[in-house]
Protein backbone atom coordinates (compact mmCIF):
# COMPACT_ATOMS: atom_id res chain seq x y z
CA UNK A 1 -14.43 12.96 29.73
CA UNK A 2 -11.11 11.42 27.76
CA UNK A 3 -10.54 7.81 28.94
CA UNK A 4 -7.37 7.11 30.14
CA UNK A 5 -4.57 5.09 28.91
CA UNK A 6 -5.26 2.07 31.25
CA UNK A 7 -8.95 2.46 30.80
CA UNK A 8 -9.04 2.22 26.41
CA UNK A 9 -6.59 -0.91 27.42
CA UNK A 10 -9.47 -1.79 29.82
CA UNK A 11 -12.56 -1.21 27.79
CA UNK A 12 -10.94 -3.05 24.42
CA UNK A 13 -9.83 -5.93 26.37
CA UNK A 14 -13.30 -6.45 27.97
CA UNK A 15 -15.20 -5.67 24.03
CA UNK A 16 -12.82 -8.22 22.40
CA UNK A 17 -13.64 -10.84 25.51
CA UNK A 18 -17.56 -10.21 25.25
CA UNK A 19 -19.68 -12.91 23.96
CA UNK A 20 -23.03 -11.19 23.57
CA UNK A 21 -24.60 -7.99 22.19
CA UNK A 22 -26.22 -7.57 25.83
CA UNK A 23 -22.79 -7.39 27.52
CA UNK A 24 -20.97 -5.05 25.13
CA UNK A 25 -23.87 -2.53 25.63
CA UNK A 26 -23.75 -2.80 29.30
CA UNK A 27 -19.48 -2.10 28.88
CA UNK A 28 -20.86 1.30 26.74
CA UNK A 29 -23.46 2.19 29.31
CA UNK A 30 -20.78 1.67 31.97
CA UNK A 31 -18.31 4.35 29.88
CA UNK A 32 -21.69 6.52 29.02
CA UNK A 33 -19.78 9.97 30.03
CA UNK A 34 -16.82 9.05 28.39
CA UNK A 35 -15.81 10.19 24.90
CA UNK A 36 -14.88 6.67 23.04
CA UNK A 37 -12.51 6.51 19.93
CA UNK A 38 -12.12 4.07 17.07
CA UNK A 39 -10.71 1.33 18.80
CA UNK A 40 -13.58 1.35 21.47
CA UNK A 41 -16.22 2.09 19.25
CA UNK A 42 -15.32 -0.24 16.64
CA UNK A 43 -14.94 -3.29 18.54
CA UNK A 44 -18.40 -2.54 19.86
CA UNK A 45 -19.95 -2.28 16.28
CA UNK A 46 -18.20 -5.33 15.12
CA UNK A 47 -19.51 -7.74 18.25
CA UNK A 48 -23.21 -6.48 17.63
CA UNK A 49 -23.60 -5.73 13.80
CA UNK A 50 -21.26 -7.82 12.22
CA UNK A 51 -21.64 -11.81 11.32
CA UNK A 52 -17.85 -13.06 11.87
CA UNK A 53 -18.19 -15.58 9.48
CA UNK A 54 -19.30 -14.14 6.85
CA UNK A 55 -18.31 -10.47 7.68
CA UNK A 56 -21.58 -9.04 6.87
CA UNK A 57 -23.88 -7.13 8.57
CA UNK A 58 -27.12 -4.80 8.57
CA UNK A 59 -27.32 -1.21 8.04
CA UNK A 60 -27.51 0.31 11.36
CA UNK A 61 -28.64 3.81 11.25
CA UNK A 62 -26.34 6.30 13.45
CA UNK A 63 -29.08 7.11 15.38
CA UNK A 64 -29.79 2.97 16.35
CA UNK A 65 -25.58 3.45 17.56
CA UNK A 66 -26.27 6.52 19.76
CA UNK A 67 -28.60 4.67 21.87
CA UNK A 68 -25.69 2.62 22.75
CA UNK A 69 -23.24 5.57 23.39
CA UNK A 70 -23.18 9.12 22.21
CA UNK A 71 -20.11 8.93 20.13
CA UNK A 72 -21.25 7.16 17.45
CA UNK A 73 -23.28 10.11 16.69
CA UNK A 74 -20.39 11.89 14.39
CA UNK A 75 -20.12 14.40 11.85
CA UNK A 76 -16.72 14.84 11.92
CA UNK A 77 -16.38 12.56 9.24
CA UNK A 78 -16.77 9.40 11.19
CA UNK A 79 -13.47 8.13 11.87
CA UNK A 80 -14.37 5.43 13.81
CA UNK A 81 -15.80 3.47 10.57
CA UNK A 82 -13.81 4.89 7.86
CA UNK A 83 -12.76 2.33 5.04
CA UNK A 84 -9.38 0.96 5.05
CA UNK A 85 -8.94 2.56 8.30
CA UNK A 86 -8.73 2.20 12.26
CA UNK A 87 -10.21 -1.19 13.79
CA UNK A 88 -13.07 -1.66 11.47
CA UNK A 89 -12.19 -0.45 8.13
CA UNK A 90 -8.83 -2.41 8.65
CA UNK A 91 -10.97 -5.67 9.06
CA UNK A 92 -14.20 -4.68 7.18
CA UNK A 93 -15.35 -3.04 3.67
CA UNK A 94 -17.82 -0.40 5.38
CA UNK A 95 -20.94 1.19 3.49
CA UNK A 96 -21.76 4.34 5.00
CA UNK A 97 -24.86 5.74 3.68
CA UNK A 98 -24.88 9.70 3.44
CA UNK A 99 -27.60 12.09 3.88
CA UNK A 100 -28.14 15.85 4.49
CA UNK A 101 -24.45 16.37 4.52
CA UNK A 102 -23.86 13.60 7.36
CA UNK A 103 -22.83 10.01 7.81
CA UNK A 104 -26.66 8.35 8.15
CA UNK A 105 -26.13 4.82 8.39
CA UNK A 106 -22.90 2.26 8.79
CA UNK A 107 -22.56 -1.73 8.01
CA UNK A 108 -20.20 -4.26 7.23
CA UNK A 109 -20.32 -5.58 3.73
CA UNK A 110 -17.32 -8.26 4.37
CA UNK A 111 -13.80 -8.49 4.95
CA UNK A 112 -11.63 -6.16 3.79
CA UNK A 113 -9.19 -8.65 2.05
CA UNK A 114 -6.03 -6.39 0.13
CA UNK A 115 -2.86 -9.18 -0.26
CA UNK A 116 -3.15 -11.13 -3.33
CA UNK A 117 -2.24 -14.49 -2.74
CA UNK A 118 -0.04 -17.51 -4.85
CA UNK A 119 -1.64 -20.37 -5.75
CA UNK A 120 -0.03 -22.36 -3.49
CA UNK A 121 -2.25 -25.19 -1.90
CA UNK A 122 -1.46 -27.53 0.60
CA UNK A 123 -0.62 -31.49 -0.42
CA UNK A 124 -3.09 -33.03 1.82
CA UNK A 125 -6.35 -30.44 0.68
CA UNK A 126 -4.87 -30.58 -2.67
CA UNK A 127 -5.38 -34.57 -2.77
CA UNK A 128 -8.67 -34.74 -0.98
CA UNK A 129 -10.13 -32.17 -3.40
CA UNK A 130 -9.19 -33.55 -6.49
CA UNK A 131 -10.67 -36.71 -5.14
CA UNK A 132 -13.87 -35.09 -5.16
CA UNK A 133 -16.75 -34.77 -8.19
CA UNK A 134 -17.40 -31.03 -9.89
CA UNK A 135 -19.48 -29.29 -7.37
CA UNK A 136 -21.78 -27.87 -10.55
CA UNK A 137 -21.70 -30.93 -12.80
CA UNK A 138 -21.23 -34.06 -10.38
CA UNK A 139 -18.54 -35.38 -12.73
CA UNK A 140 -15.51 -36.80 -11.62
CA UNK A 141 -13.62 -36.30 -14.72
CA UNK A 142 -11.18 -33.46 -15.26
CA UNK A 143 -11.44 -32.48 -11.41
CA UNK A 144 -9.60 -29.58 -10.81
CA UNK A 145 -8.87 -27.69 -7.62
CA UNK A 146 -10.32 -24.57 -7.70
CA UNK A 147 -9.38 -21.43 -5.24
CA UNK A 148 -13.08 -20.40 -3.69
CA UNK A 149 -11.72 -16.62 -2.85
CA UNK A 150 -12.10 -15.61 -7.16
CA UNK A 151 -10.51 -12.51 -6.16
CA UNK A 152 -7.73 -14.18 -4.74
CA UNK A 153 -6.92 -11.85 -1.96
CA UNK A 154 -7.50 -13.60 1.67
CA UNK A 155 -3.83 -12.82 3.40
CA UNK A 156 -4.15 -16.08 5.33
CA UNK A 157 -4.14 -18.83 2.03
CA UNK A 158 -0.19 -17.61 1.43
CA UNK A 159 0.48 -19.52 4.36
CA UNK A 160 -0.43 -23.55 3.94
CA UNK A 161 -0.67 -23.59 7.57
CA UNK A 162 -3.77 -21.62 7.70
CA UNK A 163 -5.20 -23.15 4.67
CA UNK A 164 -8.87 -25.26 5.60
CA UNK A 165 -10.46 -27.49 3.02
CA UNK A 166 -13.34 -25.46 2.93
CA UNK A 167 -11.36 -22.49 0.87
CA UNK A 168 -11.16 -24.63 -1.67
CA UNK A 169 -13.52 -27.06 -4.02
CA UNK A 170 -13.87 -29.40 -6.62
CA UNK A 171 -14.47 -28.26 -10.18
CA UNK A 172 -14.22 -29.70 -13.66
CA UNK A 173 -12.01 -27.76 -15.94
CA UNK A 174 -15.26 -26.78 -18.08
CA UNK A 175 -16.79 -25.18 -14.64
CA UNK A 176 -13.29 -23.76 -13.69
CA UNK A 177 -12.89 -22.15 -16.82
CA UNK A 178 -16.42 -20.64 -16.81
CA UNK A 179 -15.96 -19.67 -13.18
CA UNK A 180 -12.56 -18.06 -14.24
CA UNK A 181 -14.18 -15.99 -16.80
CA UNK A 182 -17.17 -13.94 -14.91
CA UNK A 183 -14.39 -13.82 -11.57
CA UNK A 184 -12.19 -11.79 -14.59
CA UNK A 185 -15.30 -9.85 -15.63
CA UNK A 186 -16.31 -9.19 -11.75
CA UNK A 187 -12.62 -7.54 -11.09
CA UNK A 188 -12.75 -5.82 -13.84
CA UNK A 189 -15.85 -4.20 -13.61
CA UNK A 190 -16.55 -4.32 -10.36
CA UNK A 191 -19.80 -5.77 -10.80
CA UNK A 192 -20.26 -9.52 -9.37
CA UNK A 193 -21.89 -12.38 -10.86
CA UNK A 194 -25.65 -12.17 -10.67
CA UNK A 195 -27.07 -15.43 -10.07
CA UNK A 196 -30.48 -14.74 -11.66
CA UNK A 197 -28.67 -15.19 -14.82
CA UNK A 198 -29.05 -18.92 -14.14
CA UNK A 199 -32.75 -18.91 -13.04
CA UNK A 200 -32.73 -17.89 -9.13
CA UNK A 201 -34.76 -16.27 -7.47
CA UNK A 202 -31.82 -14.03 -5.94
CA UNK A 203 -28.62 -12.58 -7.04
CA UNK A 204 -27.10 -13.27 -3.73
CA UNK A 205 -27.00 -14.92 -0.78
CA UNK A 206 -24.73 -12.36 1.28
CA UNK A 207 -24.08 -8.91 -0.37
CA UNK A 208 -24.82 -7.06 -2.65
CA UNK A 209 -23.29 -6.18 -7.08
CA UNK A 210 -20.71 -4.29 -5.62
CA UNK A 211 -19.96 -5.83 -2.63
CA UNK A 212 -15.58 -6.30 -2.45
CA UNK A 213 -16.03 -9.81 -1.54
CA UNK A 214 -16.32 -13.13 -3.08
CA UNK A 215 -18.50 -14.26 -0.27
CA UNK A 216 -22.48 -14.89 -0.91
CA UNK A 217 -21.81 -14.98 -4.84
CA UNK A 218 -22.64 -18.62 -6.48
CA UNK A 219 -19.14 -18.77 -8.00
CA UNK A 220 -17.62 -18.63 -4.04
CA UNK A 221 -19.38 -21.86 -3.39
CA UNK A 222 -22.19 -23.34 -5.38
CA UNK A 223 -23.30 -25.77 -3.39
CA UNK A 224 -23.76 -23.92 -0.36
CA UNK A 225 -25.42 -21.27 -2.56
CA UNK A 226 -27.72 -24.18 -3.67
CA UNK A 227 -28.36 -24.74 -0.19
CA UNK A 228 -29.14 -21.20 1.06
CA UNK A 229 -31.73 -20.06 -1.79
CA UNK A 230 -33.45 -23.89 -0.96
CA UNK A 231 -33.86 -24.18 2.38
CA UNK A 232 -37.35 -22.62 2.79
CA UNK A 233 -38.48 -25.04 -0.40
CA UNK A 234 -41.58 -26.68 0.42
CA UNK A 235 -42.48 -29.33 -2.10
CA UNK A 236 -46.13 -28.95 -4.00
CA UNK A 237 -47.57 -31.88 -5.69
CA UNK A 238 -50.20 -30.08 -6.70
């Protein structure tokens, strides 16, 4: 059955109000013999797959989707989660995994950022940063304010009303300059920074080396990076 007009208004409206993977696959069950599109289908991936802040997600196999509803199940070329497209590529970079000829598994591997942005930043962050010591070398000298987003390419930092404090940090010029370097090497190649070049235990904290995002790579943000790879430390005095 073909939803109606009123009803894909209906069904979107209720998916973009939802607040928990429970209810948005009670709203599919509800429209089980109903064909859903992009819009629908897409809305419901993003509110139980992907992490909003960070804009990752797990693979989910389509198989794991048609549980939910049968038209995840695609092999039509699975417009619903095609990149740069619709609801979800519009918003997301998507990894689709291919097998046998067909779409085998979807996720999120963060926002899909495409408007380079000026380097524009706001008085009152630009002030408060600079008062700050290098995130890397917790020196106060030389503090410049560094742009977190290396790829600079997040639409909402061209406009200083949307700019937060947390898009940017403090960095001495030597760690700027360092940072600038393997950010010019990672959009050129295509390749992020692997972290295990400086002794981690992992490359990164959200992502993967050819993830389109600056998110979950130590240059992003070091000290939440530091944080992240710690947190399960447990001290041995042995």
């Amino acid at each position: 059955m073909e939803l109606t007009r009123e009803q894909k208004k209906q069904i979107e409206k209720r998916l973009d109000q939802s607040t928990d993977s429970t209810e948005v696959a009670n709203i599919l069950k509800e429209f089980s013999q109903y064909e859903l599109k992009g819009g629908q289908l897409g809305r419901a991936f993003e509110k139980m797959f992907v992490n909003k802040d960070s804009g990752f997600g797990p693979q989910i196999t389509i198989d794991e989707l048609a549980q939910y509803h049968h038209s995840f199940y695609t092999t039509n070329g699975g417009d619903w989660c095609r990149s740069n497209q619709g609801y979800l590529g519009s918003r997301y970079n998507i990894e689709r995994e291919i097998q046998a000829g067909r779409i085998y598994s979807v996720k999120a591997d963060g926002y899909n950022k495409n408007t380079k942005i000026n380097q524009s930043i706001r008085n009152d962050i630009f002030k408060e940063i600079r008062s700050r010591r290098c995130a890397i070398l917790d020196i106060s000298t030389n503090t410049e304010v560094d742009h977190k987003d290396g790829m600079k390419d997040d639409w909402r930092l061209n406009d200083k009303s949307y700019q937060k404090l947390d898009d940017f940090q403090p960095l001495s010029k030597t760690a700027n300059d360092a940072k600038r370097q393997h950010c010019k090497k990672c959009l050129e190649t295509g390749v992020r920074y692997d972290a295990k070049r400086l002794g981690y235990s992992e490359s990164y904290v959200f992502g993967n080396a050819k993830s389109k995002t600056c998110v979950g790579c130590y240059w992003y943000d070091p000290v939440a990076f530091n944080k992240e790879i710690s947190k399960d430390f447990i001290k041995s005095d042995k």
